[in-house]
PDB file of N, CA and C in Angstrom:
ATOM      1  N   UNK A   1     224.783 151.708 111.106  1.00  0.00           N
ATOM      2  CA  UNK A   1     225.405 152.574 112.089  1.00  0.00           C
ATOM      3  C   UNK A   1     225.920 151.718 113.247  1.00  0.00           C
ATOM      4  N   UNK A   2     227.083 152.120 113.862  1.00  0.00           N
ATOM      5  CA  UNK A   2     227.628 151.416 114.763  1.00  0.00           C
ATOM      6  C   UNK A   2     227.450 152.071 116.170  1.00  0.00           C
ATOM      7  N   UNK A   3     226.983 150.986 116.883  1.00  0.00           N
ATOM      8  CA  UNK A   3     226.853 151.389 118.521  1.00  0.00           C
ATOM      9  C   UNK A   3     227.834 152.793 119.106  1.00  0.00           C
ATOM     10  N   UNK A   4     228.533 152.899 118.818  1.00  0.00           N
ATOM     11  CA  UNK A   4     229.651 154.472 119.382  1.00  0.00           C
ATOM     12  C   UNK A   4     228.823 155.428 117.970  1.00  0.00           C
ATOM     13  N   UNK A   5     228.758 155.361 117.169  1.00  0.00           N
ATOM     14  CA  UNK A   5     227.954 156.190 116.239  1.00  0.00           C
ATOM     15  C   UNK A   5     227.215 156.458 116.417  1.00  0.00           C
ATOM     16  N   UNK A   6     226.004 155.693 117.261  1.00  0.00           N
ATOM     17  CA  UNK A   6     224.575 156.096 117.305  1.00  0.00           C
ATOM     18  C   UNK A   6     224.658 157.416 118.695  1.00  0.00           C
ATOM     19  N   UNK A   7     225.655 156.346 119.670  1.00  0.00           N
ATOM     20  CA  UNK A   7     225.803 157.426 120.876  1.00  0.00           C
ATOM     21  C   UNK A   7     225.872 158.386 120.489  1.00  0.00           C
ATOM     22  N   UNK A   8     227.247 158.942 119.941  1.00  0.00           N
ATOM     23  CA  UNK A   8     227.924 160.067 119.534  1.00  0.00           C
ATOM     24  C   UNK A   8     226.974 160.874 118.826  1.00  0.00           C
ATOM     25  N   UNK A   9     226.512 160.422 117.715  1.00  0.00           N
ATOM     26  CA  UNK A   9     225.180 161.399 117.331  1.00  0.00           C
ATOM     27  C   UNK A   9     223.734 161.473 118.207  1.00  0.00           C
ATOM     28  N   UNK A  10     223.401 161.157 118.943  1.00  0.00           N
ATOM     29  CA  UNK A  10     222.401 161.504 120.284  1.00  0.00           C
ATOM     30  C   UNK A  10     222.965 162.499 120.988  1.00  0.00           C
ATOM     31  N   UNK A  11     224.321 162.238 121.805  1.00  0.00           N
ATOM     32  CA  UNK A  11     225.489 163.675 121.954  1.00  0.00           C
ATOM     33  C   UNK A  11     225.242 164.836 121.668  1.00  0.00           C
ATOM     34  N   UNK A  12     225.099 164.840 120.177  1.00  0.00           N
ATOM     35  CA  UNK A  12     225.425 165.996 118.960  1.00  0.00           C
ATOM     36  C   UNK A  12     224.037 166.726 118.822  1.00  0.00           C
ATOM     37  N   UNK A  13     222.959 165.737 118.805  1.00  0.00           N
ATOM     38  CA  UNK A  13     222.244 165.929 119.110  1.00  0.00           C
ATOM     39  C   UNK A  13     221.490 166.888 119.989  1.00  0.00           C
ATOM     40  N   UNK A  14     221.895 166.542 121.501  1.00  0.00           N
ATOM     41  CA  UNK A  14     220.984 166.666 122.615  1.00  0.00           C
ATOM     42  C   UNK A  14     222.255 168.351 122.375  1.00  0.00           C
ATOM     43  N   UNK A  15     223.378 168.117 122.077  1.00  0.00           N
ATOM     44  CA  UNK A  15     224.494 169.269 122.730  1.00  0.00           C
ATOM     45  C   UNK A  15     223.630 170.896 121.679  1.00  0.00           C
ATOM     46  N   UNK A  16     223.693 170.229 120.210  1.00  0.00           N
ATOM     47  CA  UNK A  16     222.622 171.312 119.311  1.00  0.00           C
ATOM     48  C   UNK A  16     221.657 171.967 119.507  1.00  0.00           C
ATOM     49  N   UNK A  17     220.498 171.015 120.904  1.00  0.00           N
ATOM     50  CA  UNK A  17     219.840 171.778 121.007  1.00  0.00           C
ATOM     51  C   UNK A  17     219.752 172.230 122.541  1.00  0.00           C
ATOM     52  N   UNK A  18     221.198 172.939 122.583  1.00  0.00           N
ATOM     53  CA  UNK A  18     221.234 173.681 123.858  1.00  0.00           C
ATOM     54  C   UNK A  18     221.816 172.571 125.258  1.00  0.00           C
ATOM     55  N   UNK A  19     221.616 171.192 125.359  1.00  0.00           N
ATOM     56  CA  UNK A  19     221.835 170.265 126.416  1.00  0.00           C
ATOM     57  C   UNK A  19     223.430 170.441 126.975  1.00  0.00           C
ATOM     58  N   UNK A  20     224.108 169.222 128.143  1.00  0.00           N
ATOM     59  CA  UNK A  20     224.985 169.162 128.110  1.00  0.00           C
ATOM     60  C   UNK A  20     224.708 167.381 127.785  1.00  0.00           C
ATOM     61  N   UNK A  21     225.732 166.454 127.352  1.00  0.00           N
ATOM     62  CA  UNK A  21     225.411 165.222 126.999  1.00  0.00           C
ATOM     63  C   UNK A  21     227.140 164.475 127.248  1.00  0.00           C
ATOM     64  N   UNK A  22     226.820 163.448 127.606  1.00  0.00           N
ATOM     65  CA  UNK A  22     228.507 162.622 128.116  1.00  0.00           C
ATOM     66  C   UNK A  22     228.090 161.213 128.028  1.00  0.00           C
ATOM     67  N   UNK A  23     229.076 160.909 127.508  1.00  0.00           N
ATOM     68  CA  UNK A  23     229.234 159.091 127.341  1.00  0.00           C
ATOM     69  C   UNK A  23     229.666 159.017 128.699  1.00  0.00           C
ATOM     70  N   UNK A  24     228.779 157.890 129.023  1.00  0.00           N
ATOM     71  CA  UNK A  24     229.029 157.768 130.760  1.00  0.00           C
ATOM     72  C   UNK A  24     229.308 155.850 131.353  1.00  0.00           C
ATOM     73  N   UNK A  25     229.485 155.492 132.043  1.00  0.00           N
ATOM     74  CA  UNK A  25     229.600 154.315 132.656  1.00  0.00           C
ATOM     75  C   UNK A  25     230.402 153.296 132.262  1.00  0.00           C
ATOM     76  N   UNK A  26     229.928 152.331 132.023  1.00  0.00           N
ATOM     77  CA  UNK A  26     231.183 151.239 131.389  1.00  0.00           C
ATOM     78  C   UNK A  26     231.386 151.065 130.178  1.00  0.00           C
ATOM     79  N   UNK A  27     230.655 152.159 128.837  1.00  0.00           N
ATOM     80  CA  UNK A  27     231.779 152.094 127.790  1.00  0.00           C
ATOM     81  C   UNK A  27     232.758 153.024 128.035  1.00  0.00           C
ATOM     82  N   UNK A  28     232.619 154.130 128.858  1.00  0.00           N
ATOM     83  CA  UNK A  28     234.044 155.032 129.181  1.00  0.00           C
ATOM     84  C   UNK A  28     235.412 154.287 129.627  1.00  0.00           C
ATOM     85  N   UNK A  29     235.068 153.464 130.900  1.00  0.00           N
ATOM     86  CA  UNK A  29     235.987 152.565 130.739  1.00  0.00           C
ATOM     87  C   UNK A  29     236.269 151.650 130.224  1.00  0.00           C
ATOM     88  N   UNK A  30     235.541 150.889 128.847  1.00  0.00           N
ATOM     89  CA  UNK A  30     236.254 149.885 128.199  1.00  0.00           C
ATOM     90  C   UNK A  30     236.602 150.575 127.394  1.00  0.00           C
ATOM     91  N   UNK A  31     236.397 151.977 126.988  1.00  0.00           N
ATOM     92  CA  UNK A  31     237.304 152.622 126.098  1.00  0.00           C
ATOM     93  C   UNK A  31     238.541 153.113 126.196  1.00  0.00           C
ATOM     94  N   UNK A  32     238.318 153.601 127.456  1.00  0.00           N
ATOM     95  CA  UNK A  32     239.921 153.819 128.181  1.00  0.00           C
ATOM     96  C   UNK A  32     241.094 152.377 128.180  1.00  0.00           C
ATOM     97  N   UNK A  33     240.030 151.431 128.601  1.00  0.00           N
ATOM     98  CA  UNK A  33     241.358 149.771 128.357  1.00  0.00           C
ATOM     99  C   UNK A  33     241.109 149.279 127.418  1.00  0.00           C
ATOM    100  N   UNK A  34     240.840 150.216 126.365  1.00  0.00           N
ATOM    101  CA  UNK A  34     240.996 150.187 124.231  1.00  0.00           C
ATOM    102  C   UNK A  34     240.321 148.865 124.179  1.00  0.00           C
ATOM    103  N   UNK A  35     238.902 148.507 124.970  1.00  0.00           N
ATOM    104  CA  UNK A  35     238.421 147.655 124.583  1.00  0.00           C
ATOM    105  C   UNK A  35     236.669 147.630 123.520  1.00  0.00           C
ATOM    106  N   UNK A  36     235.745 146.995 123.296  1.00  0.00           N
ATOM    107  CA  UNK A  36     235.087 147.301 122.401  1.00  0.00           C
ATOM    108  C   UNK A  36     233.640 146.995 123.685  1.00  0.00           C
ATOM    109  N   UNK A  37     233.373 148.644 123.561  1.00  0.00           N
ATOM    110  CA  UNK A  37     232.156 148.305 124.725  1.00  0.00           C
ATOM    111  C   UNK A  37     230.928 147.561 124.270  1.00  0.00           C
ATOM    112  N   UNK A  38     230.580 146.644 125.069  1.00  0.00           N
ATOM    113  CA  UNK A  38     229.327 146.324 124.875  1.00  0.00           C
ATOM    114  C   UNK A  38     227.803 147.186 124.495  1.00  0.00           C
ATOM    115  N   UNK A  39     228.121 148.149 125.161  1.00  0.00           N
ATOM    116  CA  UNK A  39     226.807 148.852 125.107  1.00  0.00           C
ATOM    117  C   UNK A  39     227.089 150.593 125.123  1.00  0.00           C
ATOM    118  N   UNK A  40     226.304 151.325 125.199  1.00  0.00           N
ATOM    119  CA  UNK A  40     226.900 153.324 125.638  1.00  0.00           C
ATOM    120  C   UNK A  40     225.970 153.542 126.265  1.00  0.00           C
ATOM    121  N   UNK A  41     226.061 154.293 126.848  1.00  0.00           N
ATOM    122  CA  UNK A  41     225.383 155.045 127.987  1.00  0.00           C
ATOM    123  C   UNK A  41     225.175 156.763 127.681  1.00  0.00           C
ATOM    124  N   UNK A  42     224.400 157.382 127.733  1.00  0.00           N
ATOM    125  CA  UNK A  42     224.254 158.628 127.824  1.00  0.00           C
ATOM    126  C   UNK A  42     224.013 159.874 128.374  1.00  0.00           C
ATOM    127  N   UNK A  43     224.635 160.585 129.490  1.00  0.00           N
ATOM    128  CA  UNK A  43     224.189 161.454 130.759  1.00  0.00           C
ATOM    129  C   UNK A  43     223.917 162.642 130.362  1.00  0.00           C
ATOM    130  N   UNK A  44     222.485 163.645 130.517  1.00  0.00           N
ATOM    131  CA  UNK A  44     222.532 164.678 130.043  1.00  0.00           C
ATOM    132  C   UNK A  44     221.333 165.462 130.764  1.00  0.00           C
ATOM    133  N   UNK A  45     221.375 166.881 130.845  1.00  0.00           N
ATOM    134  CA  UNK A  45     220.600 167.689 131.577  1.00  0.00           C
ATOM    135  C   UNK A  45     219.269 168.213 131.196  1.00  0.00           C
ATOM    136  N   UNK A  46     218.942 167.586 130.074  1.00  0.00           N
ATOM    137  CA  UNK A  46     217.848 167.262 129.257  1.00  0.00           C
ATOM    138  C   UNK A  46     216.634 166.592 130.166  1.00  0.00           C
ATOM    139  N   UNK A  47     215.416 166.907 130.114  1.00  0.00           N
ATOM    140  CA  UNK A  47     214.807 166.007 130.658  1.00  0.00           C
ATOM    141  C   UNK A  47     214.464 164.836 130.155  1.00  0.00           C
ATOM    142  N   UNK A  48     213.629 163.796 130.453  1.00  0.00           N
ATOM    143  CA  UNK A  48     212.821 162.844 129.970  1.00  0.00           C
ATOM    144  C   UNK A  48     212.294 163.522 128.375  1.00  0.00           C
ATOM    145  N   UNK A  49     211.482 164.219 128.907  1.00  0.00           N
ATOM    146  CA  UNK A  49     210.497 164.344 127.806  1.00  0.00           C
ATOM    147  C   UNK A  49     211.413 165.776 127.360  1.00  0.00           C
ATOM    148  N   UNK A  50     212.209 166.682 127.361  1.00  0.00           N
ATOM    149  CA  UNK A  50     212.730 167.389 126.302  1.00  0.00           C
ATOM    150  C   UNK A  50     213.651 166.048 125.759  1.00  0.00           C
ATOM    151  N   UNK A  51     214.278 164.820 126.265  1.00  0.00           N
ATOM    152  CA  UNK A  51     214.728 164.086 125.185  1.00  0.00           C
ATOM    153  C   UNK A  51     213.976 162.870 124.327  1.00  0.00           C
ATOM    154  N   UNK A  52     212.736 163.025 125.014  1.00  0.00           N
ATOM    155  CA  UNK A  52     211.480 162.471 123.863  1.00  0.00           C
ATOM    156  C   UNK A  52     211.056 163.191 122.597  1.00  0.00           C
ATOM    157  N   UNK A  53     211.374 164.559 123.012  1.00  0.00           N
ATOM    158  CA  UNK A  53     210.655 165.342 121.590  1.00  0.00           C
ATOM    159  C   UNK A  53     211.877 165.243 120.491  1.00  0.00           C
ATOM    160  N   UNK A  54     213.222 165.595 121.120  1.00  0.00           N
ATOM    161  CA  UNK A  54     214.021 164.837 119.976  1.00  0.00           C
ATOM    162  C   UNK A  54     214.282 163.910 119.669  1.00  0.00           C
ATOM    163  N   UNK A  55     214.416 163.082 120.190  1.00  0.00           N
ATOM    164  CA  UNK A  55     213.807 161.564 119.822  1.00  0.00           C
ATOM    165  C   UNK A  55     212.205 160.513 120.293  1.00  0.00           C
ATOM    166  N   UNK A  56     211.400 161.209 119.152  1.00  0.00           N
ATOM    167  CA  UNK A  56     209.904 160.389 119.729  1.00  0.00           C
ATOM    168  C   UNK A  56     210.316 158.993 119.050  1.00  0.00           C
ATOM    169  N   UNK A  57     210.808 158.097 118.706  1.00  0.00           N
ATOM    170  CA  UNK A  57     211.314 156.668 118.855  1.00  0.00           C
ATOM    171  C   UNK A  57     211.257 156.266 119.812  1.00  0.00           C
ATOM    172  N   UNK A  58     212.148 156.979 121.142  1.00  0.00           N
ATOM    173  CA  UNK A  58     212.415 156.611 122.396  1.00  0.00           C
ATOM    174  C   UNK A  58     211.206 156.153 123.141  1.00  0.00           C
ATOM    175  N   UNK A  59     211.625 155.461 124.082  1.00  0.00           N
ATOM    176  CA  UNK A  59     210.635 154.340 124.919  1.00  0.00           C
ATOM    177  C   UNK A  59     211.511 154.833 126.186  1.00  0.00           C
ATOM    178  N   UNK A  60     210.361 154.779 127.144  1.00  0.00           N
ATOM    179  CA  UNK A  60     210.392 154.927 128.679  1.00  0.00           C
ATOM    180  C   UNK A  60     210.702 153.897 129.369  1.00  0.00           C
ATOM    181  N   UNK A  61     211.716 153.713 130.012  1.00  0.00           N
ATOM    182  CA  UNK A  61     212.293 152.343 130.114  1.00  0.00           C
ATOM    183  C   UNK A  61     212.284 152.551 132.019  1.00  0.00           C
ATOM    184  N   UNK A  62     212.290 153.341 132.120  1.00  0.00           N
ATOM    185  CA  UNK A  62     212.747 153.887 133.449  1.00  0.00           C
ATOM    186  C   UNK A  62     212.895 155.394 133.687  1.00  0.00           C
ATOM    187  N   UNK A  63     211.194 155.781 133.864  1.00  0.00           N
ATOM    188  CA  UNK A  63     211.035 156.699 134.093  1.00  0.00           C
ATOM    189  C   UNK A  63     211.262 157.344 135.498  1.00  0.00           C
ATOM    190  N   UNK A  64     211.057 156.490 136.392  1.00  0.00           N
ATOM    191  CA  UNK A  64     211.292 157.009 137.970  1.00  0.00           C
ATOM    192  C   UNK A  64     212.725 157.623 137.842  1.00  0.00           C
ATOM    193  N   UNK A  65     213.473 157.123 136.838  1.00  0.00           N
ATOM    194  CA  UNK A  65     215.171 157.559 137.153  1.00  0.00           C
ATOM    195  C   UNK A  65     215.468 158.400 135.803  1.00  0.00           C
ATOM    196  N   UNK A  66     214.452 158.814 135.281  1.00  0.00           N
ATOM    197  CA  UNK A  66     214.466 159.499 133.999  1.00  0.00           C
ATOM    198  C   UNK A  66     215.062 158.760 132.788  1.00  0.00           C
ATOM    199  N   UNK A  67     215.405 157.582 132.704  1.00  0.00           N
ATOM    200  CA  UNK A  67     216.019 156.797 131.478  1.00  0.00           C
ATOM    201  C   UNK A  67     215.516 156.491 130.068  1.00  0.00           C
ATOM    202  N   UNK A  68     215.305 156.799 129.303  1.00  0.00           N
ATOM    203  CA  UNK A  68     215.012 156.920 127.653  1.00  0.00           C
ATOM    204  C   UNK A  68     215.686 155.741 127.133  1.00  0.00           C
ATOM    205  N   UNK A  69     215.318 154.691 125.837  1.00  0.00           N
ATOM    206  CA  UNK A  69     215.818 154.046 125.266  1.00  0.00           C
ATOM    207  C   UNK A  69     215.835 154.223 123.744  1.00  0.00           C
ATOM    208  N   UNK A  70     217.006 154.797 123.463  1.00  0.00           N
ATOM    209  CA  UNK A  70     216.696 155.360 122.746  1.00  0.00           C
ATOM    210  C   UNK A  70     217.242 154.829 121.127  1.00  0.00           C
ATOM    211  N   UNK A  71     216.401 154.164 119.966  1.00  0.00           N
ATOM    212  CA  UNK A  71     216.816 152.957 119.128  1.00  0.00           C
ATOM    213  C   UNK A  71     217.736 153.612 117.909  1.00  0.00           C
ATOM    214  N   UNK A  72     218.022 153.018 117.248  1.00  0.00           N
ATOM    215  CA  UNK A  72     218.495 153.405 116.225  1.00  0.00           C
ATOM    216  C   UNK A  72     219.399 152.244 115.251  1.00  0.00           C
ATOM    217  N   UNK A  73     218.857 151.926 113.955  1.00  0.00           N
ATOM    218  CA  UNK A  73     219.634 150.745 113.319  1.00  0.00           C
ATOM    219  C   UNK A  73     219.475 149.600 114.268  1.00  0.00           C
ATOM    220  N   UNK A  74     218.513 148.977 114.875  1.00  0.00           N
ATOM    221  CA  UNK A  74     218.765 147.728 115.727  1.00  0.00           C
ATOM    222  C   UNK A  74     220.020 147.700 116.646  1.00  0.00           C
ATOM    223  N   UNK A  75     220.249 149.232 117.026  1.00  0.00           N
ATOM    224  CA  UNK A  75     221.099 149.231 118.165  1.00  0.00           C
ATOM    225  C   UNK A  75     220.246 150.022 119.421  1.00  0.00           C
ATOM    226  N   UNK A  76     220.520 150.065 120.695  1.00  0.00           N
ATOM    227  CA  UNK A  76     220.103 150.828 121.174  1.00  0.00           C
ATOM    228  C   UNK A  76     220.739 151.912 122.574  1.00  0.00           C
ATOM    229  N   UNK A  77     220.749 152.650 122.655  1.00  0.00           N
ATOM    230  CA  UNK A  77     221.134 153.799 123.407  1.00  0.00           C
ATOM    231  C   UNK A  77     220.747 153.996 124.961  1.00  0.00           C
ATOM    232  N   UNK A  78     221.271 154.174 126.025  1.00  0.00           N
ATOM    233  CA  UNK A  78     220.139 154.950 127.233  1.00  0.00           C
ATOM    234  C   UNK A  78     220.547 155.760 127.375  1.00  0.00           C
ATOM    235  N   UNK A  79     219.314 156.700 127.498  1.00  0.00           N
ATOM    236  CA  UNK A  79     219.959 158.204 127.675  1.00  0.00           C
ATOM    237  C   UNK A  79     219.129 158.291 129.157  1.00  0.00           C
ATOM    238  N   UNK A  80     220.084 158.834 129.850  1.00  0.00           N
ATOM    239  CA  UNK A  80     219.380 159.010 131.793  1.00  0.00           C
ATOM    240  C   UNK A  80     219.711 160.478 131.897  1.00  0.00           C
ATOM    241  N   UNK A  81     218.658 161.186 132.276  1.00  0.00           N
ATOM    242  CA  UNK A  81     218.888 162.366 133.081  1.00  0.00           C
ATOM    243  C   UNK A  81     219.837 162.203 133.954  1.00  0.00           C
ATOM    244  N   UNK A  82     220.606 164.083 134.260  1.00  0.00           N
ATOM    245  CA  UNK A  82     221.198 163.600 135.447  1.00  0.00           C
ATOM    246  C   UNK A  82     220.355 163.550 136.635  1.00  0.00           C
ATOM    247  N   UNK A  83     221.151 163.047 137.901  1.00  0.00           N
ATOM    248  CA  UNK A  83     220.131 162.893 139.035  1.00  0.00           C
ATOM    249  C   UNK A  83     221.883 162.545 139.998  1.00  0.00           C
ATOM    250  N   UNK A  84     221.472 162.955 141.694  1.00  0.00           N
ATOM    251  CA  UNK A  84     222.582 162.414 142.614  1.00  0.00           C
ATOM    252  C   UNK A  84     221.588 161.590 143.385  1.00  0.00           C
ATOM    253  N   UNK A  85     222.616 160.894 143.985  1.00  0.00           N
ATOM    254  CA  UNK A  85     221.992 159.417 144.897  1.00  0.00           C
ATOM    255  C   UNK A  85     222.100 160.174 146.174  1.00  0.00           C
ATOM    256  N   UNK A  86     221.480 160.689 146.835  1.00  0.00           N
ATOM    257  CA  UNK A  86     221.504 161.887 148.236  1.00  0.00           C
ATOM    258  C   UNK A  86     221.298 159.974 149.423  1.00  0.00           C
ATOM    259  N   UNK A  87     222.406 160.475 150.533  1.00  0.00           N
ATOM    260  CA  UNK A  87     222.450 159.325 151.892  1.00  0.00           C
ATOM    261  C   UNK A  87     223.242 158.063 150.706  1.00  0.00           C
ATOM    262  N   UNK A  88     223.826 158.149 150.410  1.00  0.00           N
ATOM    263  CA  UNK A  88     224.402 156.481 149.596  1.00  0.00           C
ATOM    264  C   UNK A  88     225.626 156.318 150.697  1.00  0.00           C
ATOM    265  N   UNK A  89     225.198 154.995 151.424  1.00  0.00           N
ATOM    266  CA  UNK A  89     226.419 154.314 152.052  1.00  0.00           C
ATOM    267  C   UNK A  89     227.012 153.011 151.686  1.00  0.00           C
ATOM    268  N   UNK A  90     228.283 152.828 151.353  1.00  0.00           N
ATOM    269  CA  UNK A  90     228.575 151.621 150.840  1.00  0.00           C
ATOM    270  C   UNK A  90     229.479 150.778 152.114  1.00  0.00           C
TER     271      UNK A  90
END
């Protein structure tokens, strides 16, 4: 299985059982400049642990920020709750 495959079915996944789920961060844009992302990202309204029970594989990588790692074929996935950054000044 290929890295955009594994995403895409976690997606399909999380969307089946009721979630919302989005390819998020910098493979969106290396896909947009038709390039071959390094890695996928996964944003969804799922919690931690409702996206542990569909995937008990997954490892807690970063729980303070809700992040799941989630494996598949010696590739691997993060799936992050959503969450907003409340006071962010740049």
């Amino acid at each position: 299985m290929q890295p955009r495959e594994l995403a895409n079915s976690i997606c399909d996944t999380l969307e089946n059982a009721g979630f919302q789920a989005f390819l998020v961060g910098g493979c969106v844009r290396d896909i947009l400049l038709e390039r071959d992302p390094a890695d996928y990202d996964v944003a969804t309204n799922a919690t931690p642990e409702q996206v542990l029970k569909l995937f008990p594989e997954g490892l807690e990588v970063g729980a303070q920020f809700g992040v799941i790692l989630v494996p598949g074929d010696g590739i691997k996935v993060e799936v992050a709750t959503f969450r907003s950054d409340v006071g962010y000044t740049d």
